[in-house]
Protein backbone atom coordinates (compact mmCIF):
# COMPACT_ATOMS: atom_id res chain seq x y z
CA UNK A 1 -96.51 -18.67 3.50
CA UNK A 2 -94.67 -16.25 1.10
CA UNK A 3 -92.35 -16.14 3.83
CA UNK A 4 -91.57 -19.98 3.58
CA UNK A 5 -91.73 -19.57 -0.40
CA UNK A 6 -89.03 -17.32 -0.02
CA UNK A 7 -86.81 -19.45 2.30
CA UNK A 8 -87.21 -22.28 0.35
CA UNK A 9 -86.74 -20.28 -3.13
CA UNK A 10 -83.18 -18.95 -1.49
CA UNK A 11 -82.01 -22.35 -0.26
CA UNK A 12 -82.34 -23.77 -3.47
CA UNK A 13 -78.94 -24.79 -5.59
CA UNK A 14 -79.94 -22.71 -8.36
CA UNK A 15 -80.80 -19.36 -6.70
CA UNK A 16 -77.28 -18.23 -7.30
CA UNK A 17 -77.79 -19.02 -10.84
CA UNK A 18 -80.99 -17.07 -11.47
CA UNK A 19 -80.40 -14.14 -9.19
CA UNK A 20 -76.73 -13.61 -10.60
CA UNK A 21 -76.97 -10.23 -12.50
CA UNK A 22 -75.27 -10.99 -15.70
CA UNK A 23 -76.85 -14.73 -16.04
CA UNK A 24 -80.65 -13.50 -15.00
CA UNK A 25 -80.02 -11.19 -18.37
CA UNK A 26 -78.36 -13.55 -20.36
CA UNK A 27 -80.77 -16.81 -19.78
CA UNK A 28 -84.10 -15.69 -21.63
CA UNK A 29 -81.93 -15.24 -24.83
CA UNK A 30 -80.26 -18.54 -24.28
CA UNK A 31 -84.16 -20.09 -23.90
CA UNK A 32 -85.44 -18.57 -26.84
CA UNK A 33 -82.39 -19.64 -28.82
CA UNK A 34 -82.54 -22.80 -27.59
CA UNK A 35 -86.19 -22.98 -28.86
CA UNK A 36 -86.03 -21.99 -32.00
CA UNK A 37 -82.72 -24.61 -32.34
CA UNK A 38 -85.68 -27.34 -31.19
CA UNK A 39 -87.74 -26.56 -34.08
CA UNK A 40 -84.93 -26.59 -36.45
CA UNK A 41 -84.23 -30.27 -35.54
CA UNK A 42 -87.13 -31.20 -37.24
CA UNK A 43 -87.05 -28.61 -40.17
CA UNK A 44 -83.37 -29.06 -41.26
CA UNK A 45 -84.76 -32.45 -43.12
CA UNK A 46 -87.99 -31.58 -44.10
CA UNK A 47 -86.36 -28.43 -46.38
CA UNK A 48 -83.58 -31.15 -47.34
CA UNK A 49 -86.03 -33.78 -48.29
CA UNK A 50 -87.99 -31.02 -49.82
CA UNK A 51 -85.30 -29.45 -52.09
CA UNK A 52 -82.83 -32.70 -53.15
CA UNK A 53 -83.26 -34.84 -56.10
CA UNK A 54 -85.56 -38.13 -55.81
CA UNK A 55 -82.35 -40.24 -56.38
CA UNK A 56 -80.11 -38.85 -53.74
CA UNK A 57 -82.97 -37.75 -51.52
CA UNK A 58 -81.22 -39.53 -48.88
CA UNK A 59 -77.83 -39.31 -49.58
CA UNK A 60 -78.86 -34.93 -49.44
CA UNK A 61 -80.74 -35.14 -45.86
CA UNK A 62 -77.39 -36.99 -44.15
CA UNK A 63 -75.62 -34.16 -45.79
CA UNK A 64 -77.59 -31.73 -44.54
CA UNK A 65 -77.97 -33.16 -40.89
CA UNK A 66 -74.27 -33.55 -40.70
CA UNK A 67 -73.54 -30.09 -41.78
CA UNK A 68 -75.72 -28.71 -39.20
CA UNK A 69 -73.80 -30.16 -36.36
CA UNK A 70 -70.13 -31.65 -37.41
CA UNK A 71 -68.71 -27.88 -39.07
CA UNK A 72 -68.73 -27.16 -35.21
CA UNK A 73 -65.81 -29.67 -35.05
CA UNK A 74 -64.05 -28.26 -38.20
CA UNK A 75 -64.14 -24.85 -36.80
CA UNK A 76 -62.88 -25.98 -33.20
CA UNK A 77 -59.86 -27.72 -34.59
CA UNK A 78 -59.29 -25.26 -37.14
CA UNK A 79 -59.71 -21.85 -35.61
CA UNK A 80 -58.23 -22.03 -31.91
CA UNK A 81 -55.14 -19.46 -33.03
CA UNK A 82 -57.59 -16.61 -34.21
CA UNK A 83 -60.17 -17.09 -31.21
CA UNK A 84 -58.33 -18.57 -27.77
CA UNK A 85 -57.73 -15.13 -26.74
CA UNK A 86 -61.68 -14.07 -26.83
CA UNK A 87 -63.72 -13.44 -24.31
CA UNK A 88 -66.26 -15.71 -23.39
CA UNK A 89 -69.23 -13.33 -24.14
CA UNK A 90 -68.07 -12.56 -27.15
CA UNK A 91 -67.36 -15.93 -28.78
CA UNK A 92 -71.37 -16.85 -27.87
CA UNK A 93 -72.33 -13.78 -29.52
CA UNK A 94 -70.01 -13.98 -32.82
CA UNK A 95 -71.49 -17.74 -33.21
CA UNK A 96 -75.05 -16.48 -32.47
CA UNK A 97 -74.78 -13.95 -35.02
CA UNK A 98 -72.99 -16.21 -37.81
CA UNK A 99 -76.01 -18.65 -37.23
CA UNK A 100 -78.48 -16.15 -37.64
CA UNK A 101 -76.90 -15.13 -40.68
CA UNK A 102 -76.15 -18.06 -42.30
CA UNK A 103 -79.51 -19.73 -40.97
CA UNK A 104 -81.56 -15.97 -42.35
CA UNK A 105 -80.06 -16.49 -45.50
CA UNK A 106 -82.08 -20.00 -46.44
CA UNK A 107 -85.44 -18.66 -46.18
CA UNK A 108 -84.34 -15.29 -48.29
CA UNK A 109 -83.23 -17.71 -51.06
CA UNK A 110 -85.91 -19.66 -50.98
CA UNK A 111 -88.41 -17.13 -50.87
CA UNK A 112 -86.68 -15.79 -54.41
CA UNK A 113 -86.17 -19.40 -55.51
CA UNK A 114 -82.80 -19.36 -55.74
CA UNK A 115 -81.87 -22.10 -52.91
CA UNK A 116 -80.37 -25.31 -53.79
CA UNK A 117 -79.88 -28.24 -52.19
CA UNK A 118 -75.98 -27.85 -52.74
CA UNK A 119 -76.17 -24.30 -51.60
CA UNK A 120 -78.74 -25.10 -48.77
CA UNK A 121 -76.07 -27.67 -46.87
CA UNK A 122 -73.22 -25.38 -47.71
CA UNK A 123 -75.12 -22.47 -45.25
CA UNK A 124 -76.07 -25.50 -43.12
CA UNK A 125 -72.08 -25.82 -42.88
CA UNK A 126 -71.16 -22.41 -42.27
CA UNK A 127 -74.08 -21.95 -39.62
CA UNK A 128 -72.47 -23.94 -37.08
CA UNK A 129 -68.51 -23.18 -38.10
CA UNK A 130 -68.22 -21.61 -34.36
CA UNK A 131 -70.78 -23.80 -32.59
CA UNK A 132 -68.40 -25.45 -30.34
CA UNK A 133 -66.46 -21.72 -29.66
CA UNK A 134 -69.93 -20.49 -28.71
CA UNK A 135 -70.60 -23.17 -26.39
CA UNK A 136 -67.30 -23.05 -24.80
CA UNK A 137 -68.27 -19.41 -24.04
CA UNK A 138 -71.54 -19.95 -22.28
CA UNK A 139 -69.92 -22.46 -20.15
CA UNK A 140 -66.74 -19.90 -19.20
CA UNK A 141 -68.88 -17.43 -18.78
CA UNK A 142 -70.50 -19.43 -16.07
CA UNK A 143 -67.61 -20.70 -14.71
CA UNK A 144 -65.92 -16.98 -14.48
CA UNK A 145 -69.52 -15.23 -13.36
CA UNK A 146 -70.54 -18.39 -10.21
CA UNK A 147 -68.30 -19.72 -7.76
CA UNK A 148 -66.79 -22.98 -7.99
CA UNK A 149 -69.93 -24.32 -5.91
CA UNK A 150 -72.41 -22.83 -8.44
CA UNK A 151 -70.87 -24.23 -11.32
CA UNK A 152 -72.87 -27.23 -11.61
CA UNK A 153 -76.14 -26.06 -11.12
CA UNK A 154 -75.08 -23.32 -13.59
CA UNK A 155 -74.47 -25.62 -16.10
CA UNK A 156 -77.74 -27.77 -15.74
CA UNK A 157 -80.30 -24.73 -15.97
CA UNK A 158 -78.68 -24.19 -19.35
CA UNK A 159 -78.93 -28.40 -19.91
CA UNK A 160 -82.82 -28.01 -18.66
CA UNK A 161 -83.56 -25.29 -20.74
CA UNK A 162 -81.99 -27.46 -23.61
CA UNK A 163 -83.85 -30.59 -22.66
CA UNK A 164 -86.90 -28.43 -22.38
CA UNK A 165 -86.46 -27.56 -26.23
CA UNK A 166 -86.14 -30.80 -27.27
CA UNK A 167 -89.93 -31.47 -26.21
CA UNK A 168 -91.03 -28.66 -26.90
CA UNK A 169 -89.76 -27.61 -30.14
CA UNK A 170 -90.25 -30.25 -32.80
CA UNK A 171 -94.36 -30.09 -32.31
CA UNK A 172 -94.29 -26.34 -32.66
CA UNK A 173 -92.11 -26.66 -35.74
CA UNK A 174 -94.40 -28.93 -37.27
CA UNK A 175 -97.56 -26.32 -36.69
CA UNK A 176 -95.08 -23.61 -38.33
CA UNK A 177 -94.19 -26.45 -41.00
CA UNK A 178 -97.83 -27.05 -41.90
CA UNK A 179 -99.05 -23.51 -41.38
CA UNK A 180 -95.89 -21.71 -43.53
CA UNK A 181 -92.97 -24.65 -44.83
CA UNK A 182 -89.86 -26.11 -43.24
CA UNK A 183 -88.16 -22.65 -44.40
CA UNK A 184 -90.24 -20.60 -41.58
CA UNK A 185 -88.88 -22.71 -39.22
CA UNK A 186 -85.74 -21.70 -40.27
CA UNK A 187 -86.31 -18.23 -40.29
CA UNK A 188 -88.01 -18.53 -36.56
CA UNK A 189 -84.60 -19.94 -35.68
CA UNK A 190 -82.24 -17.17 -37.00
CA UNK A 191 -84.58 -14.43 -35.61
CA UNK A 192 -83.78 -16.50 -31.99
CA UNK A 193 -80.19 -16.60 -32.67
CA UNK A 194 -80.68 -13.12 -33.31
CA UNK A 195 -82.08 -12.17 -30.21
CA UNK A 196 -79.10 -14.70 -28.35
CA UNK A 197 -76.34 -12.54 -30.02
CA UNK A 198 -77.68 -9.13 -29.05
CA UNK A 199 -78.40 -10.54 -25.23
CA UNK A 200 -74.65 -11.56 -25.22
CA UNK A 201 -73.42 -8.09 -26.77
CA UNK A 202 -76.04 -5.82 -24.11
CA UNK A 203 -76.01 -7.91 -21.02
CA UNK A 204 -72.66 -9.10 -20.53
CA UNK A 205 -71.18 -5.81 -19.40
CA UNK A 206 -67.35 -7.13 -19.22
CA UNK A 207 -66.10 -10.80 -18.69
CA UNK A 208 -64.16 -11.35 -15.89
CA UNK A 209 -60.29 -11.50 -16.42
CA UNK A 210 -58.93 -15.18 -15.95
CA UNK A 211 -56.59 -15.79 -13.57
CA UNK A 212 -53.35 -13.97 -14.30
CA UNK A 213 -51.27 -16.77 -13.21
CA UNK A 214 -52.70 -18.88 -16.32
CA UNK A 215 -51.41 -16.15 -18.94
CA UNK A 216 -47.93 -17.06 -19.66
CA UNK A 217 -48.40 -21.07 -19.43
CA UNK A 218 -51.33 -20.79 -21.36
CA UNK A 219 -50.83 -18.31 -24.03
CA UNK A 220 -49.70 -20.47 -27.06
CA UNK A 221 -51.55 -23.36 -25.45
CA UNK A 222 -54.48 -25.36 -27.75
CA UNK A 223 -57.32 -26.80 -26.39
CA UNK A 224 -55.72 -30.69 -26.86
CA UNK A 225 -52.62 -28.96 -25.11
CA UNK A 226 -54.41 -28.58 -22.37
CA UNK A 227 -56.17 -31.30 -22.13
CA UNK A 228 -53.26 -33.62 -22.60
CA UNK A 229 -51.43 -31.83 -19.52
CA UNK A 230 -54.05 -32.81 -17.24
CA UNK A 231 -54.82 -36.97 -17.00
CA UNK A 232 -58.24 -36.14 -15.43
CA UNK A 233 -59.07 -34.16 -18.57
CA UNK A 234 -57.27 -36.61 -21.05
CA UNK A 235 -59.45 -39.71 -18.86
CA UNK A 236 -62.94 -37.72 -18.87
CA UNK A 237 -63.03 -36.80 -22.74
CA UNK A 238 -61.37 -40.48 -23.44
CA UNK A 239 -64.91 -41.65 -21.49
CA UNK A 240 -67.05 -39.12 -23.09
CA UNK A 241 -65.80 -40.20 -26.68
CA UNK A 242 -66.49 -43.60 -25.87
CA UNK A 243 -70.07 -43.11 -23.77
CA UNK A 244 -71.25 -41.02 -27.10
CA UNK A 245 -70.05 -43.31 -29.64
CA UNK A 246 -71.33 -46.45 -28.41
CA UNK A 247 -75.01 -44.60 -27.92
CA UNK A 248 -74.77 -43.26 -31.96
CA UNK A 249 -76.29 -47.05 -33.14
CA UNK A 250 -79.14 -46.44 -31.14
CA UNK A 251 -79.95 -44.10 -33.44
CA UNK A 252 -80.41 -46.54 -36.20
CA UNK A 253 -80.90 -50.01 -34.70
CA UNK A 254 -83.76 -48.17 -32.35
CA UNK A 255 -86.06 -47.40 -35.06
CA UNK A 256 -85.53 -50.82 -36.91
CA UNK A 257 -86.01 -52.76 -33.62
CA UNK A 258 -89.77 -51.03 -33.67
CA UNK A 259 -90.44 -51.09 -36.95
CA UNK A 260 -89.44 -54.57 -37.82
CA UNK A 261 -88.99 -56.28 -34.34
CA UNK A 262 -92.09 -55.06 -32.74
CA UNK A 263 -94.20 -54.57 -35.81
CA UNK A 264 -94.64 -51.21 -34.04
CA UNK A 265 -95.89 -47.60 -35.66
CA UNK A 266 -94.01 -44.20 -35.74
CA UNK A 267 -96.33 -43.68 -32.60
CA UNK A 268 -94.19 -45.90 -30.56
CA UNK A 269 -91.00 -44.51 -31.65
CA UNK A 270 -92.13 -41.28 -30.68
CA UNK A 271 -92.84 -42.81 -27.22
CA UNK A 272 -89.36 -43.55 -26.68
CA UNK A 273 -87.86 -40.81 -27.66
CA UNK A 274 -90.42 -38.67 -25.58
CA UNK A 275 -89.77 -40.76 -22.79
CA UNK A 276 -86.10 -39.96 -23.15
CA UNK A 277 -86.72 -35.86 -23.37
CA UNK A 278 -89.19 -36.13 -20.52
CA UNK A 279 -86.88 -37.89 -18.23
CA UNK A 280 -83.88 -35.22 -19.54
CA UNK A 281 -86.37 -32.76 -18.10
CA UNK A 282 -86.38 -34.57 -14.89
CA UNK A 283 -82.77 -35.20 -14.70
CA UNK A 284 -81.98 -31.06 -15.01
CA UNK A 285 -83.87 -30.45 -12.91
CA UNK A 286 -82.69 -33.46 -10.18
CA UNK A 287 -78.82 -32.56 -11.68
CA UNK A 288 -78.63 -29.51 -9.33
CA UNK A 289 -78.99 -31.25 -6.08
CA UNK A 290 -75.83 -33.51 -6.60
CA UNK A 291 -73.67 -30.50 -5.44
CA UNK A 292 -72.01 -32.79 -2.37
CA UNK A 293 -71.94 -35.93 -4.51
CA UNK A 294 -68.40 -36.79 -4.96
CA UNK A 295 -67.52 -35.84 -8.78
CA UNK A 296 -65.54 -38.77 -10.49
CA UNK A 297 -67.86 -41.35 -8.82
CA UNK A 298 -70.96 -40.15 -10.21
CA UNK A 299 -69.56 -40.01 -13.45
CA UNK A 300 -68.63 -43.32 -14.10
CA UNK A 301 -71.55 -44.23 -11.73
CA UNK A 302 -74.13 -42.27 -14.38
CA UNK A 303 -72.14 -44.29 -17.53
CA UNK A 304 -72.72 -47.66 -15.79
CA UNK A 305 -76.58 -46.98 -14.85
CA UNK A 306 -77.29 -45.88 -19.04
CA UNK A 307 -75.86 -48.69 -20.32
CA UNK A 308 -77.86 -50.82 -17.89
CA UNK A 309 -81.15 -48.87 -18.81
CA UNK A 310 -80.05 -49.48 -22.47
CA UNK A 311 -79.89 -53.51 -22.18
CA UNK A 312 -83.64 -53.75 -21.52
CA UNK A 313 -84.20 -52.69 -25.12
CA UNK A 314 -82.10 -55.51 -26.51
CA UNK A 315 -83.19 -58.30 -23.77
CA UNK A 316 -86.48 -58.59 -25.39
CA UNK A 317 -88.45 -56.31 -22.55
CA UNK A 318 -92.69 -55.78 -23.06
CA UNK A 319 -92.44 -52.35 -24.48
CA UNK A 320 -93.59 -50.32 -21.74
CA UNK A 321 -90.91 -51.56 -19.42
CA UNK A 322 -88.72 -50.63 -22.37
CA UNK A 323 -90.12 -47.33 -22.93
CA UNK A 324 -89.99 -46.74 -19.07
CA UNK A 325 -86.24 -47.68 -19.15
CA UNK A 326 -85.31 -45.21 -22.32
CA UNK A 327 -86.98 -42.61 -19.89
CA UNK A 328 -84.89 -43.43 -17.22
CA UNK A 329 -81.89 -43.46 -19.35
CA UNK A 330 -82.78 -39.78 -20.69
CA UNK A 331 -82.59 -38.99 -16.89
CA UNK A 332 -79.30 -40.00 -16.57
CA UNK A 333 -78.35 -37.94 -19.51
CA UNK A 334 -78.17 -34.13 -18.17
CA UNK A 335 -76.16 -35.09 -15.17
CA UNK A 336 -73.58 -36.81 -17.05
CA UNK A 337 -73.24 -33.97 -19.31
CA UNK A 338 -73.03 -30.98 -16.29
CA UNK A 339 -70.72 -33.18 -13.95
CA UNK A 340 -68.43 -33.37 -16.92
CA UNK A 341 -68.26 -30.26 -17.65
CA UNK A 342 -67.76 -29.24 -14.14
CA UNK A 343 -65.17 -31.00 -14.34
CA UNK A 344 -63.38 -29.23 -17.11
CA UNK A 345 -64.26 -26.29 -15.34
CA UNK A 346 -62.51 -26.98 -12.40
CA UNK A 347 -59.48 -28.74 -13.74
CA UNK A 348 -58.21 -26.71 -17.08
CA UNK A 349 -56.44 -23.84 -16.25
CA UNK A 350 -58.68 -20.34 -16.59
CA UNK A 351 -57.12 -18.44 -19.20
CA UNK A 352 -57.38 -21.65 -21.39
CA UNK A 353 -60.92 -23.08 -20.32
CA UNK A 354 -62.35 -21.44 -23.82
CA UNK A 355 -59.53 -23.75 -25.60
CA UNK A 356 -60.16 -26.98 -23.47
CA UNK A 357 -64.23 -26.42 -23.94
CA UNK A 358 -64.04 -25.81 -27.93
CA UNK A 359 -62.00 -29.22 -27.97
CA UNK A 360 -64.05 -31.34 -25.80
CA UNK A 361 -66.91 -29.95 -27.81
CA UNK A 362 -65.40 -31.37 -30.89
CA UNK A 363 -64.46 -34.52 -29.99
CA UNK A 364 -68.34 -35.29 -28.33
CA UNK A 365 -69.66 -33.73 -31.68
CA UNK A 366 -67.64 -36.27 -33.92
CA UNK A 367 -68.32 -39.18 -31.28
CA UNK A 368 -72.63 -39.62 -31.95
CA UNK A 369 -71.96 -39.39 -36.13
CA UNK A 370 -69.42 -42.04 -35.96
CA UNK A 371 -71.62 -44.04 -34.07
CA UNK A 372 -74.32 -43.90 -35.50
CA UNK A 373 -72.35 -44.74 -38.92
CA UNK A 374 -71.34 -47.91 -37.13
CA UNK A 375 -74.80 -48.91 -36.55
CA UNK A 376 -75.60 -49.77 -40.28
CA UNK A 377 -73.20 -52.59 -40.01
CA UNK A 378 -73.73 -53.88 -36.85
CA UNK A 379 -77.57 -53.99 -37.44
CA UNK A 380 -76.60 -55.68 -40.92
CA UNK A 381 -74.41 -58.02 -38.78
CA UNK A 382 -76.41 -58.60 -35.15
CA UNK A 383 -79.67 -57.59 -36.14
CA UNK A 384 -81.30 -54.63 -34.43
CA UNK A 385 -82.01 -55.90 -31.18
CA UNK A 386 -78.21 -57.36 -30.89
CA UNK A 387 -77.00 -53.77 -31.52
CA UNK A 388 -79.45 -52.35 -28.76
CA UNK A 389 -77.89 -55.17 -26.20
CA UNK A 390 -73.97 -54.80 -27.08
CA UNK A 391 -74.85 -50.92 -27.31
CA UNK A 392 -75.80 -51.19 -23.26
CA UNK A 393 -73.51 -53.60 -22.16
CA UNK A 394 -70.57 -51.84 -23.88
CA UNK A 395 -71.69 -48.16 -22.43
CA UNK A 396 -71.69 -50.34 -19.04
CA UNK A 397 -68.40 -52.08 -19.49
CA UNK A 398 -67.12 -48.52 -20.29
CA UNK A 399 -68.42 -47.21 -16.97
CA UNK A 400 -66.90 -49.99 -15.35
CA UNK A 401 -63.20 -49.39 -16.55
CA UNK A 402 -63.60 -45.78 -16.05
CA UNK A 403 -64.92 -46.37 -12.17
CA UNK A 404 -61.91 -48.97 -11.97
CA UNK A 405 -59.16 -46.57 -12.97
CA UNK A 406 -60.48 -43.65 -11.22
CA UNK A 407 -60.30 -45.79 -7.73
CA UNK A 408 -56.94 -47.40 -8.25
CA UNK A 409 -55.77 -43.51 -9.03
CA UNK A 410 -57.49 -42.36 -5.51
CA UNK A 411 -55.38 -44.95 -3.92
CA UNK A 412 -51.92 -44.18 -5.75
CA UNK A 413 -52.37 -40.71 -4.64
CA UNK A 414 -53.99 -41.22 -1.30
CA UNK A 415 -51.20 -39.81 1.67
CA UNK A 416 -50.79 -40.90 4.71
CA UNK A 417 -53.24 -41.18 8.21
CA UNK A 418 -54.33 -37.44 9.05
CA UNK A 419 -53.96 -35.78 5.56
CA UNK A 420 -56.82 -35.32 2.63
CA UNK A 421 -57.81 -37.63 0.16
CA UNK A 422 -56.74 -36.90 -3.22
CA UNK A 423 -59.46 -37.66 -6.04
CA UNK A 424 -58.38 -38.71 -9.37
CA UNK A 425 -55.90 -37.09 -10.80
CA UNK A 426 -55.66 -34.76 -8.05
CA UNK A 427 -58.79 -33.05 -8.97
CA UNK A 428 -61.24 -33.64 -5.60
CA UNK A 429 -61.72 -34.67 -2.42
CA UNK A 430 -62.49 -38.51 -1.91
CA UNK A 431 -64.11 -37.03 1.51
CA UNK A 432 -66.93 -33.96 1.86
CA UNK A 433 -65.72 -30.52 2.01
CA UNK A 434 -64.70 -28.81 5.14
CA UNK A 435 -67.42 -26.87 6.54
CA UNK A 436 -69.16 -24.31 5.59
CA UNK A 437 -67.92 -25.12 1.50
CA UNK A 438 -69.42 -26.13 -1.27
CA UNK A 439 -69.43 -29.20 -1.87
CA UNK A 440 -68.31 -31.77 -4.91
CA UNK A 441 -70.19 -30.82 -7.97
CA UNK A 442 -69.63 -27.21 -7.87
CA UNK A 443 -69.06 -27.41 -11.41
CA UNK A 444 -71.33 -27.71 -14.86
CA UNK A 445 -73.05 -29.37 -17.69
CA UNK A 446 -73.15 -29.47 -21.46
CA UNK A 447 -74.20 -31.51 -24.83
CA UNK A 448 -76.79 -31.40 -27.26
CA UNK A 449 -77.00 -28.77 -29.74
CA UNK A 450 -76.81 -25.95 -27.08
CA UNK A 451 -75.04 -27.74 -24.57
């Protein structure tokens, strides 16, 4: 029996992942980092609504939300000259120690009484000034540390352990909440970013050189650069943009749709969104296993099933089906997210992957915000079910163009009887790899706050 255990542990896609050297030392810091960044979803308000003024009380908690996530975008657009020649490693651990600092600093002033809601946001702000460098290093870490085949079950452990935060995190943050204020939380959170920035600095013993071939093309290359030189990178982030930006009105028309629509409570709201983190579980898990599934397909294929999952929600559905759909929908979500990246990991260059990651980071952290600022009018204008239904069918449409263009590409490019298939833009196989390969999604994952 342990025998078997064994033989199945080995054949699984993400043995290479855990029982890599550098990554087995590097993922507990990354889990308890991504925990503490859970409970801070959910305490980042709560001190807002806690410390602003009664008559901008909501005006302060946008502010402060905001902050916490778009200074990521700031900082990938505005520092690329000082940190494109990092090393992976060390751009995690420079934005895991900036977080803990900034993030340490709220409960010390708070504890003395001398934390403002102005100051409070402006630390906010600076917290997450290198978010999108440090992501860009955790995912070229693992695309320098795995093969090519490893990639994307690389990248959806670190989506898993993200998803797993997301349920896990906001109850525990409201026991710390009750038990010791939203600034605990806060301090729990910098003492995990701690941790994630001295796990980057001790178990990362060197990152691996890129590819010296990439040097001189790539040395006064930006992310955008890069991305523009390469149509399959220009195509995914132009889909990503648009996948992200037509789910942001969920996030307002959703809770409206329950409140007013349904005549629902908070309990039902919390269904959904459960049923979404349950089934992002799920999908990280499932994400792994698509390693011969042929990249660009899924992609668009993944885009096209959301949207469809959405339209339930604005078709007038009983609830549970509804709920049951969201779920599915959350499924969808870690896939999309490590086939994606996999294929940034694959297709930009390797001394410039840091660049190319820090930009497509930026552009998918701008894409929920805006959004979710266009859902105020179109729930003011449709009503909230109307923006749930041309939410879905306009994530599905966008599926559908991107599935269109990829397959008149493949047959552009496609040579003659006898010779390979070219992919879109060049960047896979239309058939399965040769034997004894990996196969298609050897790349990896990313969104969310940690990926």
């Amino acid at each position: 029996m342990g025998l078997d255990l064994s033989r199945v542990m080995r054949s699984s896609p993400y043995w290479p992942v855990f029982g890599h050297p550098t990554l087995r030392r590097v993922l507990p810091g990354f889990a308890v980092s991504s925990l503490g960044d859970g409970m801070a979803v959910v305490a980042v308000s709560w001190l807002a609504i806690e410390l602003a003024p009664d008559a901008g009380r909501g005006v302060w908690v946008a502010l402060a939300a905001a902050a916490y996530t778009l200074s990521g975008a700031v900082g990938a657009l505005l520092l690329g000259r000082f940190l494109r020649h990092r090393p992976p490693a060390q751009l995690a651990s420079w934005d895991a120690a900036l977080r803990a600092g900034a993030l340490g600093a709220i409960p010390l002033l708070h504890a003395f009484g001398a934390l403002g809601i102005e100051g409070y946001v402006a630390l906010l702000a600076i917290s997450s000034v290198l978010h999108s460098w440090g992501q860009a290093g955790v995912y070229t870490l693992i695309a320098r540390a795995l093969p090519e085949r490893d990639h994307l079950a690389g990248n959806a452990v670190l989506s898993g352990v993200g998803s797993i935060a997301t349920v896990v995190g906001p109850p525990l943050a409201t026991l710390l909440i009750v038990f010791g204020g939203p600034a605990t939380v806060l301090a729990v959170d910098a003492t995990t970013f701690l941790v994630l920035a001295v796990t980057f600095l001790v178990a990362v013993p060197g990152d691996p050189a890129p590819e010296s071939e990439d040097d001189d093309t790539a040395s006064g290359a930006t992310g955008f650069a890069v991305i523009r030189r390469v149509p399959a990178l220009s195509g995914l982030l132009a889909l990503s943009f648009a996948f992200f930006f037509l789910f942001g009105p969920v996030y307002v028309a959703l809770p409206l749709h329950v409140s007013d629509g349904l005549g629902a409570s908070a309990g039902v709201l919390a269904a959904f969104y459960t049923a979404f983190g349950v089934g992002a579980m799920l999908g990280s898990v499932f994400t792994g296993f698509l390693g011969r599934w042929r990249m660009w397909p899924t992609t668009a294929g993944i885009v096209i099933g959301f949207g469809a999952l959405l339209l339930p929600l604005g078709l007038g559905a009983p609830t549970a089906v509804s709920v049951v759909c969201f779920g599915a929908a959350g499924l969808l979500w870690p896939p999309y997210s490590s086939l994606s990246t996999a294929l940034f990991q694959r297709s930009a260059p390797g001394a410039v992957l840091p660049q190319a990651l820090a930009a497509s980071s930026a552009v998918r952290v701008l894409a929920v915000p805006l959004g979710t600022a266009l859902g105020g009018p179109l729930v003011a204008g449709l009503g909230a079910v109307g923006a749930l239904r041309l939410s879905g069918a306009g994530i599905a449409l966008v599926g559908v163009v991107a599935a269109a263009l990829a397959a008149l590409r493949a047959l552009r490019t496609r040579p003659g009887p006898g010779a390979g298939t070219a992919g879109p833009a060049g960047t896979e196989p239309a058939a399965g790899p040769p034997a004894g390969e990996g196969g298609i999604g050897d790349g990896g994952s990313a969104l969310s706050r940690h990926g």
